[in-house]
Protein backbone atom coordinates (compact mmCIF):
# COMPACT_ATOMS: atom_id res chain seq x y z
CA UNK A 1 -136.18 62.95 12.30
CA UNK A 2 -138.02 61.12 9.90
CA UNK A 3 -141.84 60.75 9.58
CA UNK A 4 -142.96 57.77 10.40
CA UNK A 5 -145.31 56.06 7.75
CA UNK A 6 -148.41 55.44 10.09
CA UNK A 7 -148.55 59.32 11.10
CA UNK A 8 -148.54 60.11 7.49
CA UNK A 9 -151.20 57.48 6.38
CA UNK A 10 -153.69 58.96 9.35
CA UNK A 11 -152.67 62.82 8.47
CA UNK A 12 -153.70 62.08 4.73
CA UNK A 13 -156.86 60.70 6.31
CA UNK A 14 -157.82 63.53 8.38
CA UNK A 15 -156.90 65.82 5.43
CA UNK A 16 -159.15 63.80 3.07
CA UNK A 17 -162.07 63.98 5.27
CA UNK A 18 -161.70 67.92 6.09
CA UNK A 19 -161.85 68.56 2.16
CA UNK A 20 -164.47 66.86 1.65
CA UNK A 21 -166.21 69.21 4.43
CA UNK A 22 -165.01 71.78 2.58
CA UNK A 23 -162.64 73.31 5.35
CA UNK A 24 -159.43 75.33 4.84
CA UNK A 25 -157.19 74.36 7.33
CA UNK A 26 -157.05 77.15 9.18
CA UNK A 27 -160.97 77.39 9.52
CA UNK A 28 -160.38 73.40 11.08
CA UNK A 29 -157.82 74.44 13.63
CA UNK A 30 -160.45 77.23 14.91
CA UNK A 31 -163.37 75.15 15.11
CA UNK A 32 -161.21 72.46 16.78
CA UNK A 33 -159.63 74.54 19.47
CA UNK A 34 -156.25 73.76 17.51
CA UNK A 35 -152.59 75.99 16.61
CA UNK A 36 -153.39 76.11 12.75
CA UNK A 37 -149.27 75.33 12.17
CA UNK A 38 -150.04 72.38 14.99
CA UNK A 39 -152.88 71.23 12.78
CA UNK A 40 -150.53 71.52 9.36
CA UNK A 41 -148.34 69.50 11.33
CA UNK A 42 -150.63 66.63 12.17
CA UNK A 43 -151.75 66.60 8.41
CA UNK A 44 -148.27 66.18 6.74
CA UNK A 45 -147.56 63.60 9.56
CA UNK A 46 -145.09 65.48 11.35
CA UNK A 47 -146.74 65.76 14.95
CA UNK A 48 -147.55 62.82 17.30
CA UNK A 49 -150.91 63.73 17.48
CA UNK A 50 -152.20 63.55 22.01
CA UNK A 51 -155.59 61.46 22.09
CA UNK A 52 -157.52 64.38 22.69
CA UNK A 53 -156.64 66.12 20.28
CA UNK A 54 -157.68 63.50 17.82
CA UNK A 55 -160.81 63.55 19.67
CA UNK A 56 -161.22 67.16 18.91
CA UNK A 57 -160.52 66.99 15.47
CA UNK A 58 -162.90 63.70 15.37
CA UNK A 59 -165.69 65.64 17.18
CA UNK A 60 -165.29 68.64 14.62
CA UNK A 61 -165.33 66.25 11.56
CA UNK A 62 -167.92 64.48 13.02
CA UNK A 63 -166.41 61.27 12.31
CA UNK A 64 -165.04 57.82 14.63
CA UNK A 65 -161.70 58.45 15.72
CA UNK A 66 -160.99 55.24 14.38
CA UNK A 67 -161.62 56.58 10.90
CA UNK A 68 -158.03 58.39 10.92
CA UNK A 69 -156.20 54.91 11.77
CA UNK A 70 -154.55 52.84 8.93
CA UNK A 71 -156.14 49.49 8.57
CA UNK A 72 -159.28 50.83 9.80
CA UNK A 73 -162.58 49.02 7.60
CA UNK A 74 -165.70 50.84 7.27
């Protein structure tokens, strides 16, 4: 199956802003409640991420879910 380019653009987004919190992502899954090969999964763009989950990983970042979405303007 291939990835599609929107998952990939909002996995590099939520993999930007967890670096720059300085997380591993295996300390992100824990803190959000997440599988750690789920989580790897939603960073490469390979998992069509639920809306909660987003909102777990948004809460944990401390950051708009709308931050993750291409397109989106600060």
């Amino acid at each position: 199956m291939a990835k599609n380019k929107s998952l990939i653009e909002m996995g590099s987004r939520i993999r930007a802003i967890r670096e720059s919190h300085g997380l591993s992502q295996e300390e992100m899954a824990m803190k959000a409640g997440l599988d750690r090969a789920y989580y790897g999964r939603v960073e490469r763009g390979e998992a069509n991420v639920a809306s909660l989950n987003l909102l777990k990983i948004a809460e944990t970042l401390s950051v708009e879910v709308g931050d993750f979405f291409p397109g989106h303007r600060d």
